[in-house]
Structures are given as C-alpha cells and as structure tokens.
Protein backbone atom coordinates (compact mmCIF):
# COMPACT_ATOMS: atom_id res chain seq x y z
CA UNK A 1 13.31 1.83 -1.89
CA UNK A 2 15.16 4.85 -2.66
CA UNK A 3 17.21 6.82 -0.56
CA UNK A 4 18.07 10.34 -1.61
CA UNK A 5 20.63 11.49 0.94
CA UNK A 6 22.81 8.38 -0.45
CA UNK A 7 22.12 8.38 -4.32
CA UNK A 8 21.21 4.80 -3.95
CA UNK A 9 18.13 2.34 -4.68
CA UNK A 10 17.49 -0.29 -1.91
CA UNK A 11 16.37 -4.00 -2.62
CA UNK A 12 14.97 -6.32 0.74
CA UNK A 13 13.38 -9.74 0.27
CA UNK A 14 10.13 -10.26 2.08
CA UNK A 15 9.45 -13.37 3.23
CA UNK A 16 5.51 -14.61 4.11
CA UNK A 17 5.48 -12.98 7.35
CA UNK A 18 6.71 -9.93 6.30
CA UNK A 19 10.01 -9.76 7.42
CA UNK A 20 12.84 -8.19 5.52
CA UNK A 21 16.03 -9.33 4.76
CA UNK A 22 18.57 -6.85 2.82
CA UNK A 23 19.64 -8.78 -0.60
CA UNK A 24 23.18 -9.15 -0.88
CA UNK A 25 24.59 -5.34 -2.74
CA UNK A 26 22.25 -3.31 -1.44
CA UNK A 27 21.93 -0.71 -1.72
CA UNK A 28 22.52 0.10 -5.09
CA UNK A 29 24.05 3.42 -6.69
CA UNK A 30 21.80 5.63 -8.87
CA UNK A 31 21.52 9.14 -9.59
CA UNK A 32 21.40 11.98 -7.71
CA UNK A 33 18.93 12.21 -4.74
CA UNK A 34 16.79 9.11 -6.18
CA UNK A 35 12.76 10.73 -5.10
CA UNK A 36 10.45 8.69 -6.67
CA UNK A 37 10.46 5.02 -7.60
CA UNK A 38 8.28 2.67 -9.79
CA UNK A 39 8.37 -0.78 -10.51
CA UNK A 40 7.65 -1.94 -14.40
CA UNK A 41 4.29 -4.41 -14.17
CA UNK A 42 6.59 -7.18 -15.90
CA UNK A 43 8.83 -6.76 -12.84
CA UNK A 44 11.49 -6.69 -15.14
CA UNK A 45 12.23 -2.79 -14.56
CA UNK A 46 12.17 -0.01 -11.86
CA UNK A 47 12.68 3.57 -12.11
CA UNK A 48 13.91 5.90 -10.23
CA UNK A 49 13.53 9.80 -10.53
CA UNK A 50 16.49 11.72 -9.24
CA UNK A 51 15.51 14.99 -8.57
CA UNK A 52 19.06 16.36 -7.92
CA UNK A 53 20.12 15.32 -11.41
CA UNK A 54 17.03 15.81 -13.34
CA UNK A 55 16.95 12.62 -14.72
CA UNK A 56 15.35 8.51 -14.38
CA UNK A 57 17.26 5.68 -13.48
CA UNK A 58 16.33 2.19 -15.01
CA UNK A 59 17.16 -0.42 -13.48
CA UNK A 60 17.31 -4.49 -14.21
CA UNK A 61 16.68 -6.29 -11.20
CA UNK A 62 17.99 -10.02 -11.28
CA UNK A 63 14.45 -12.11 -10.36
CA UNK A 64 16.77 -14.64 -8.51
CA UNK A 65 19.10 -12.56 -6.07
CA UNK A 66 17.35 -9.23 -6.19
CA UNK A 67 20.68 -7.51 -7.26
CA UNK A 68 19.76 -4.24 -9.41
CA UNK A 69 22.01 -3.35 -12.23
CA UNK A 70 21.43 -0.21 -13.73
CA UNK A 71 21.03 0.52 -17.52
CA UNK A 72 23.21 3.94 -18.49
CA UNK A 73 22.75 6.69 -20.09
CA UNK A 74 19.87 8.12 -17.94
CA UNK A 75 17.11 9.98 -19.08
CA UNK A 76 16.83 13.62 -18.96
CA UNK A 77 13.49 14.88 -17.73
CA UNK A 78 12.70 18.89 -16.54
CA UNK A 79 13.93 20.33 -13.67
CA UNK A 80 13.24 18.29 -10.16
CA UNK A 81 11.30 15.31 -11.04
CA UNK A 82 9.61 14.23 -7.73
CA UNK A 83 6.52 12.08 -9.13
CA UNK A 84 5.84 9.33 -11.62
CA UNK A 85 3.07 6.74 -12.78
CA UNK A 86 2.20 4.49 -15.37
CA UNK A 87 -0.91 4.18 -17.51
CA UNK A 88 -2.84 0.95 -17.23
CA UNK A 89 -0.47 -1.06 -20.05
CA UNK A 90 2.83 0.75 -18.81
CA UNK A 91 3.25 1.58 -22.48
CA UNK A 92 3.97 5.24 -21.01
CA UNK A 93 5.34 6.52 -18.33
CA UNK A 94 4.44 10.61 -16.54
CA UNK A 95 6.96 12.47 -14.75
CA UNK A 96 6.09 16.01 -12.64
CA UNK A 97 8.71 17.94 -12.72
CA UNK A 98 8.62 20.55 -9.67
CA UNK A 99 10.39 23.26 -11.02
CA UNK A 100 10.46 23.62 -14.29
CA UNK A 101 6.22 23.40 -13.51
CA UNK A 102 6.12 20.12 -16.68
CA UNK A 103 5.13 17.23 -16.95
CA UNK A 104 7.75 15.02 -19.32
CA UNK A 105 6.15 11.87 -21.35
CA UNK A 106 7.93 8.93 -22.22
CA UNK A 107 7.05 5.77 -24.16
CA UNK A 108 8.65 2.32 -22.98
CA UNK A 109 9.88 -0.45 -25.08
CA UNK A 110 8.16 -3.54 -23.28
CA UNK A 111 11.34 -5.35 -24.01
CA UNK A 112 14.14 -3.03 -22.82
CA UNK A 113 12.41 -0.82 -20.48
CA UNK A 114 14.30 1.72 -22.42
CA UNK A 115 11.95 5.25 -22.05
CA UNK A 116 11.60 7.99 -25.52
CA UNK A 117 10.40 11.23 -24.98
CA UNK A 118 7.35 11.80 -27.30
CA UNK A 119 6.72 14.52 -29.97
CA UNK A 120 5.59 17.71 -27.53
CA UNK A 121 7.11 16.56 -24.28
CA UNK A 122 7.81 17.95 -21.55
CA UNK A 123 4.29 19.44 -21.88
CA UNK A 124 3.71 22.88 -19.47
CA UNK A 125 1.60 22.68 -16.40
CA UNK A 126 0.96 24.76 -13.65
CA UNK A 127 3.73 26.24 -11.25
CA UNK A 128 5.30 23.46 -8.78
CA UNK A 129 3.26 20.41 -9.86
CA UNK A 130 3.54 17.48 -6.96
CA UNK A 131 1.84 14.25 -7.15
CA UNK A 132 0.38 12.33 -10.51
CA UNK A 133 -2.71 10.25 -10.71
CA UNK A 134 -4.52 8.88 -13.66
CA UNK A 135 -7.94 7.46 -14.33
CA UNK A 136 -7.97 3.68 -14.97
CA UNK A 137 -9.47 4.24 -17.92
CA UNK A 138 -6.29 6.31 -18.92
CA UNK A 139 -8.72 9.00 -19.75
CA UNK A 140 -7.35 11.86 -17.38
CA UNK A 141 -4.22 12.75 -16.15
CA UNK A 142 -4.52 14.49 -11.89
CA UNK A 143 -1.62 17.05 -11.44
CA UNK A 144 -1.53 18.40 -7.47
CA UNK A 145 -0.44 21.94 -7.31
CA UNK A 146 1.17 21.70 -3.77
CA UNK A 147 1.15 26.22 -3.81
CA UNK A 148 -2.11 26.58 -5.90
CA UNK A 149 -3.92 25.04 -3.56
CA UNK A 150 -5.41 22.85 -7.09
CA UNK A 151 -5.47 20.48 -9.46
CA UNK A 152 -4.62 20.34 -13.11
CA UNK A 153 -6.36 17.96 -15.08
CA UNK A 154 -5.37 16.81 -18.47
CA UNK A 155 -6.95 14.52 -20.95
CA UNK A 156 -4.43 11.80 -21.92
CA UNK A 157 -3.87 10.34 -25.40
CA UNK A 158 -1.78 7.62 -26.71
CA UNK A 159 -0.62 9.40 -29.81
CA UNK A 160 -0.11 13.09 -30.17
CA UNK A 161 -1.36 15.53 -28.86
CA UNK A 162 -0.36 13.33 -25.28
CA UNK A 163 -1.89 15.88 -23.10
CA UNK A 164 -4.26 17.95 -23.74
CA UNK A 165 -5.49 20.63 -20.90
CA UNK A 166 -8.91 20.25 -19.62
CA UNK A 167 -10.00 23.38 -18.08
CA UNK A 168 -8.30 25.75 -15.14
CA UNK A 169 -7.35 24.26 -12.03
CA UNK A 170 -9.78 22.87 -10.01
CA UNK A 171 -9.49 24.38 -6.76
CA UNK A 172 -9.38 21.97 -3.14
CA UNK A 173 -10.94 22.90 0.03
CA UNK A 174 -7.51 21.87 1.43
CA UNK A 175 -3.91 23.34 1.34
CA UNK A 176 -0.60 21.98 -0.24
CA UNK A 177 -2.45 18.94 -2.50
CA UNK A 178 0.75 16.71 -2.60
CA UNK A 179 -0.29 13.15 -3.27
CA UNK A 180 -3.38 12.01 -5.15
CA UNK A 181 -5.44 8.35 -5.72
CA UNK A 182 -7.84 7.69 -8.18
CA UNK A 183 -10.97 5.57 -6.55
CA UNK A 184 -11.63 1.93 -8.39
CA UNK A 185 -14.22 3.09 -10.97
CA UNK A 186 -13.07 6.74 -11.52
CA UNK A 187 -15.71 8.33 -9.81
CA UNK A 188 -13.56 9.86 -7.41
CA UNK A 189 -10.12 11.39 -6.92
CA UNK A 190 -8.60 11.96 -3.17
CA UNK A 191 -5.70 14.42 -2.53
CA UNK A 192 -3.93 14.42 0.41
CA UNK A 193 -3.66 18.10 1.96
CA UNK A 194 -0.69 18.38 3.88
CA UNK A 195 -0.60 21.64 5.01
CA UNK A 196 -4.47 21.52 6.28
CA UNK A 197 -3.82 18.35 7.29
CA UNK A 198 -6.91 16.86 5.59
CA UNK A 199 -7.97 14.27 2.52
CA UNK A 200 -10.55 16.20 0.04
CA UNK A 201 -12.61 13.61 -1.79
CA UNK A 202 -13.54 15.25 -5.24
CA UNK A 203 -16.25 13.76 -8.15
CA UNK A 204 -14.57 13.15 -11.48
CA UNK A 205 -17.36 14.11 -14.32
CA UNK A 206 -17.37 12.49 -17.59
CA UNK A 207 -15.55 15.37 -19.20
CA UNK A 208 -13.01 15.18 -16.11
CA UNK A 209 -14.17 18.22 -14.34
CA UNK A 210 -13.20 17.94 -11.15
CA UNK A 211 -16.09 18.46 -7.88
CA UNK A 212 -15.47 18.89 -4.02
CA UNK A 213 -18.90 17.71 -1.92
CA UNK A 214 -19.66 19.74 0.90
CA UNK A 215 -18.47 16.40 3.70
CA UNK A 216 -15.05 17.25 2.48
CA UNK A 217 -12.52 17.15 3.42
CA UNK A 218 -11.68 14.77 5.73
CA UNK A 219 -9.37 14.81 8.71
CA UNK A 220 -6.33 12.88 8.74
CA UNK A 221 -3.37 13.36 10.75
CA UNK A 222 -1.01 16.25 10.67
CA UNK A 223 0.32 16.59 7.35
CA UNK A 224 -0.26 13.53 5.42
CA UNK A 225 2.35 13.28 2.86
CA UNK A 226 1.18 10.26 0.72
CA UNK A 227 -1.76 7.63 -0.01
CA UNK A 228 -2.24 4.43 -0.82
CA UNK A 229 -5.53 3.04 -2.03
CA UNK A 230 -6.56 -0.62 -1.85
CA UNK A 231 -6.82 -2.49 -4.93
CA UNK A 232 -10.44 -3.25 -4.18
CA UNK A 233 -10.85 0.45 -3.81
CA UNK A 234 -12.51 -0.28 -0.65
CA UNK A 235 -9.68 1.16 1.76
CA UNK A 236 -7.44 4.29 1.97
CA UNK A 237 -4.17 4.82 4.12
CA UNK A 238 -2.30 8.15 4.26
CA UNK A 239 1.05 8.44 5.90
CA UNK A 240 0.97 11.23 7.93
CA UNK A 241 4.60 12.73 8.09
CA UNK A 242 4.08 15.54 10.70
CA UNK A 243 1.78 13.08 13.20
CA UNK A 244 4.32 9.84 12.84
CA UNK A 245 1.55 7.49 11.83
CA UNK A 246 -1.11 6.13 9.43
CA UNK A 247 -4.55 7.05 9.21
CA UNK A 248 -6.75 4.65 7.65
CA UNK A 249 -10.05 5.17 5.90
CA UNK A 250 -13.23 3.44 4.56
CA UNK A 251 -14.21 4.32 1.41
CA UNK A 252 -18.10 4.46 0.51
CA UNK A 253 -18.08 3.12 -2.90
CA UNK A 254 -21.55 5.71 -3.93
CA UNK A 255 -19.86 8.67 -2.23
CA UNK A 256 -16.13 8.35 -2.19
CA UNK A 257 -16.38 9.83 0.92
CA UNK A 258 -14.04 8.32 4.01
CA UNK A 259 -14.88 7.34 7.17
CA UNK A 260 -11.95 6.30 9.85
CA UNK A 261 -11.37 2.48 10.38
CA UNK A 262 -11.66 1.26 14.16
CA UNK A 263 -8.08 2.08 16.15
CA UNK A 264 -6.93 4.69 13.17
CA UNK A 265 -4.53 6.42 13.56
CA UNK A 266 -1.63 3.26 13.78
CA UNK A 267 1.57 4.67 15.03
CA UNK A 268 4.23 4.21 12.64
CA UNK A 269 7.94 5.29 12.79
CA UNK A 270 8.79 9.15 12.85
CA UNK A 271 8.48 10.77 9.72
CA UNK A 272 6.58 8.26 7.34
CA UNK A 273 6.29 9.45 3.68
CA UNK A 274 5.32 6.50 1.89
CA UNK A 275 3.58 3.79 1.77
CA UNK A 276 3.00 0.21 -0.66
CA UNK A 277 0.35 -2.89 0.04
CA UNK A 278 2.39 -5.92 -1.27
CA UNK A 279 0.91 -7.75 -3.96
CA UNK A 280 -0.75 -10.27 -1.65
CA UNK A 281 -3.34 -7.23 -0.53
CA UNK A 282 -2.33 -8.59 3.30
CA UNK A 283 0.53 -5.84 4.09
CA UNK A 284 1.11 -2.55 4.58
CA UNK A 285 4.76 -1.47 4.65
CA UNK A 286 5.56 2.39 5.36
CA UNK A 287 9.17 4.36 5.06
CA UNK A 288 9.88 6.67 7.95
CA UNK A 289 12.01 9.35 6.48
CA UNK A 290 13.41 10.93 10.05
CA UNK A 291 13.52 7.58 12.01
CA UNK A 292 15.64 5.75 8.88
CA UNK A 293 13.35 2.82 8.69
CA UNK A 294 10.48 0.67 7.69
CA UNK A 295 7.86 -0.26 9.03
CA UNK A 296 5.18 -3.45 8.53
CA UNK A 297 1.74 -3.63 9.29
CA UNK A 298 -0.81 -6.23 8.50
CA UNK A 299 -4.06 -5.59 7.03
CA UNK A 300 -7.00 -7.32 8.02
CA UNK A 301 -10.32 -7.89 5.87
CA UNK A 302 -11.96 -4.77 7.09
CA UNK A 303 -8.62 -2.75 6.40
CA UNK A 304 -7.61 -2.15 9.57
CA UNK A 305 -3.84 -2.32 10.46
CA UNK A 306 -2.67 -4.70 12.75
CA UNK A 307 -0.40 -2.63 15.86
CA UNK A 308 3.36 -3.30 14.68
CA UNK A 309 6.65 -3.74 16.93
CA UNK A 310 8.03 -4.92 12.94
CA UNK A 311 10.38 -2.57 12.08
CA UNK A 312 13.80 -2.49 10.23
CA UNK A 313 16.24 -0.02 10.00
CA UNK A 314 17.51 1.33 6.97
CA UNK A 315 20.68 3.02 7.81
CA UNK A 316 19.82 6.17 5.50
CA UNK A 317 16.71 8.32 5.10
CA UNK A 318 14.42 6.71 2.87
CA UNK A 319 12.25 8.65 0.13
CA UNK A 320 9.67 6.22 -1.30
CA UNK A 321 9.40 2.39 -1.85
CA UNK A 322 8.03 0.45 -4.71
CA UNK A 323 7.03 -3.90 -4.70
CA UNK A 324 8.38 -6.13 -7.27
CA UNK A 325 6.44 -9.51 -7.85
C-alpha cells in the first residue's frame, strides 16, 4: 500500500485468515507522496503514482520475501497524477493527471515492466480529472470530473490516435464524481459522488454515451471516496471517508441499479479511502487514511461483510492498496 506522507510503498503477507504480517523492509522508499498504486497482472510489477513528483514508480517485488526493489529512472507523467488502470492485457497503462487536466498513456514491455509514452500523450481532458475506468472490452475510457460535476468519455485505441473524445461530458445527478467501476458486461458505469454523498448508476450505449435512470443515484454514506466492484459484478462496496465505514450494494444485473446488502453500512476504521477484494473473492481489506490502518472484512456469498475487530496499524497514513498473487 502506499503511503504518501512517508514517500514509501508498503508490502504485508496475508496469510488464509487474513491476517497481516509486515515483510521484512517495509516499507519501501518511492517517490514523492506515492497516491495511487497498481499491481502488473503477471505480479511481477507495481506502480506507484507520486503525485508530489509527477512521476510512476516501478517496482520489482521479490515473489519469495515480498521485498520491493525499485527500477530508476521514474517516469514523468503531467502534473499530479492521482489515478491509474490497466486495459484488459496490461499492454497499456492510463494515468489522470489532476492538474495539468491530462490523461498520460504509456505502453509496457511485458518483460521489464518498463512504461513508453505513446505518440500524442499526455492527451487533454477536462479540468481536474479524478478517477479512471475502462470498459472490459477496452472500448471506452471513464474520466470523473470531481468540479464538473461529469464524466469524460473517450474511445480507446491500441495504436494511434489512443484516445479519441467521444462527445461533451456527460453530466451526474451527483457532486464531486471521484471514483468510478465499470459493471461486468459494460452495461453500466457507477461513480461514486462524494460531495452528495451518493453512487449514480449510468447506462453505457454502444457508442459510449453515457445515461443516468431516474432511481439514481443511490445513497451511500457520507462522502464515499472509492469503489470496489466484485469480480462477478454481482456486488459493490464504497468506502465512505466522511461516515468511517463501508456501504455495500447489490447490483441488479438488468438495471445496474443498487440495492443495500443486509447490516450495510460495516463500520470500518476512521477515514477509509480504499478498498481491494483479494484474489480469493473471500476478503475485503480497506485503508483508513486518519486512523493509520487497515482493516479486514470477510465476504460472504451474498456479499455481505462479516463485522471486523481485524485491524492492523500502519504507523503512517495510508493512500491506496493494491493485491499481488
């Protein structure tokens, strides 16, 4: 996980029950104020976007200790990168950057994880761009507009032009769009609202036009600051920063629309910001920026979270987290 008031990466081993144990070196330096952090499908890389030195960190994590060793020079991006993603084959990698209002586009060697900006990056979007999603297909590119009160869509391609601009913003019911999720079968694209406090569920047409139903948005708790779909696409958890817990979602699979599991909201630490399942599909682990730790829920078949006393300290204010394999 990264950690942005230290400049450092964190690594933890989790064992079967969930537990976490600090590998041995962690955590590790980076750049400055590490935001953002993805882990390379191979498991052979992770990322992090430093948003106080406009650049990415890669990093080489050893599969048998868990120690990270990073890979220098870093990569420039625009100004105040706070969000990256992948496309399906991780043959490219998307970076919002917040200030400069781009998006930067790399390529990455499967081999090194070393990233190469492509012909026409970073590519202009609208002002302050926040959160990234992308269609499974890899058709569309989702860019929240945390001040617009929108979303940018862009239609992706694997040689140039990368990204090309669909139409204007498509506006949300909902204020300050930060995070977005794209549903299983990219029908539907979610954006968590954390100014009105609220999930908007939007349609995604074939052409990527972007549609709002008159059910949303839905309430979540006070200022949700992140989600984190299921892979089944059956279940949605957003970590609601301003509320100090997680409110969990059914999702209809004809709508996209959400209904509240039984018990949610689940009290988490104070602060939480993000959120990761493990690979398993059984756990739900959150970061709690303001309480400095992490804490791990267990998810039962009908995607409720199990109440948690699990919680470890982190001794510095996390950011985001990321699973390796």
């Amino acid at each position: 996980m990264s950690f942005p008031t230290g400049n450092k990466v964190g690594v933890y081993r989790v064992d079967g029950s969930g537990a976490l144990t600090g590998v041995i070196g962690s955590p590790f330096a980076g750049g400055n104020s590490p935001t953002a952090l993805l882990v390379h499908p191979s498991g052979k890389f992770v990322y992090s976007a430093n948003r106080g030195s406009n650049d990415i960190s890669l990093y080489t994590p050893d599969p048998r200790t868990g120690t990270l060793t990073e890979v220098l020079p870093r990569v420039a991006t625009g100004l105040t990168p706070v969000s990256m993603i992948f496309d399906s084959t991780a043959a490219f990698l998307y970076v919002s950057n917040q200030d400069s209002s781009t998006i930067s586009v790399f390529s990455v060697d499967p081999s090194t994880g070393a990233l190469a900006e492509v012909a026409g990056s970073p590519f202009a979007t609208d002002r302050n761009p926040a959160g990234l999603a992308l269609s499974h297909a890899d058709g569309f590119l989702f860019v929240a507009n945390v001040n617009l009160n929108s979303i940018t869509v862009f239609s992706v391609s694997p040689t140039a032009p990368y990204l090309q601009r669909v139409a204007a913003p498509f506006p949300v019911r909902g204020t300050g769009p930060t995070a977005l999720a794209v549903g299983a079968a990219d029908h539907f694209l979610y954006a968590a609202n954390s100014l009105s406090s609220n999930v908007s569920v939007l349609s995604i047409a074939a052409n990527g036009a972007l549609t709002e139903p008159l059910a949303s948005p839905i309430a979540a708790g006070t200022g949700p600051a992140s989600l984190t779909l299921s892979s089944s696409g059956s279940f949605l958890y957003a970590a609601n920063f301003g509320s100090n817990n997680i409110s969990g979602f059914s999702v209809d699979a004809n709508t996209g629309l959400l209904t509240a599991l039984d018990k949610s909201p689940y009290t988490a630490g104070t602060g939480p910001v993000s959120s990761v399942i493990n690979p398993g599909g059984d756990m739900l682990f959150v970061v709690n920026q303001s309480a400095k730790s992490i804490t791990h829920f267990g998810i039962k078949t009908d995607g409720t979270l199990t109440t948690s006393t699990d919680t470890t300290t982190t001794g510095s204010a996390p950011a985001a987290i990321a699973f390796t394999k």
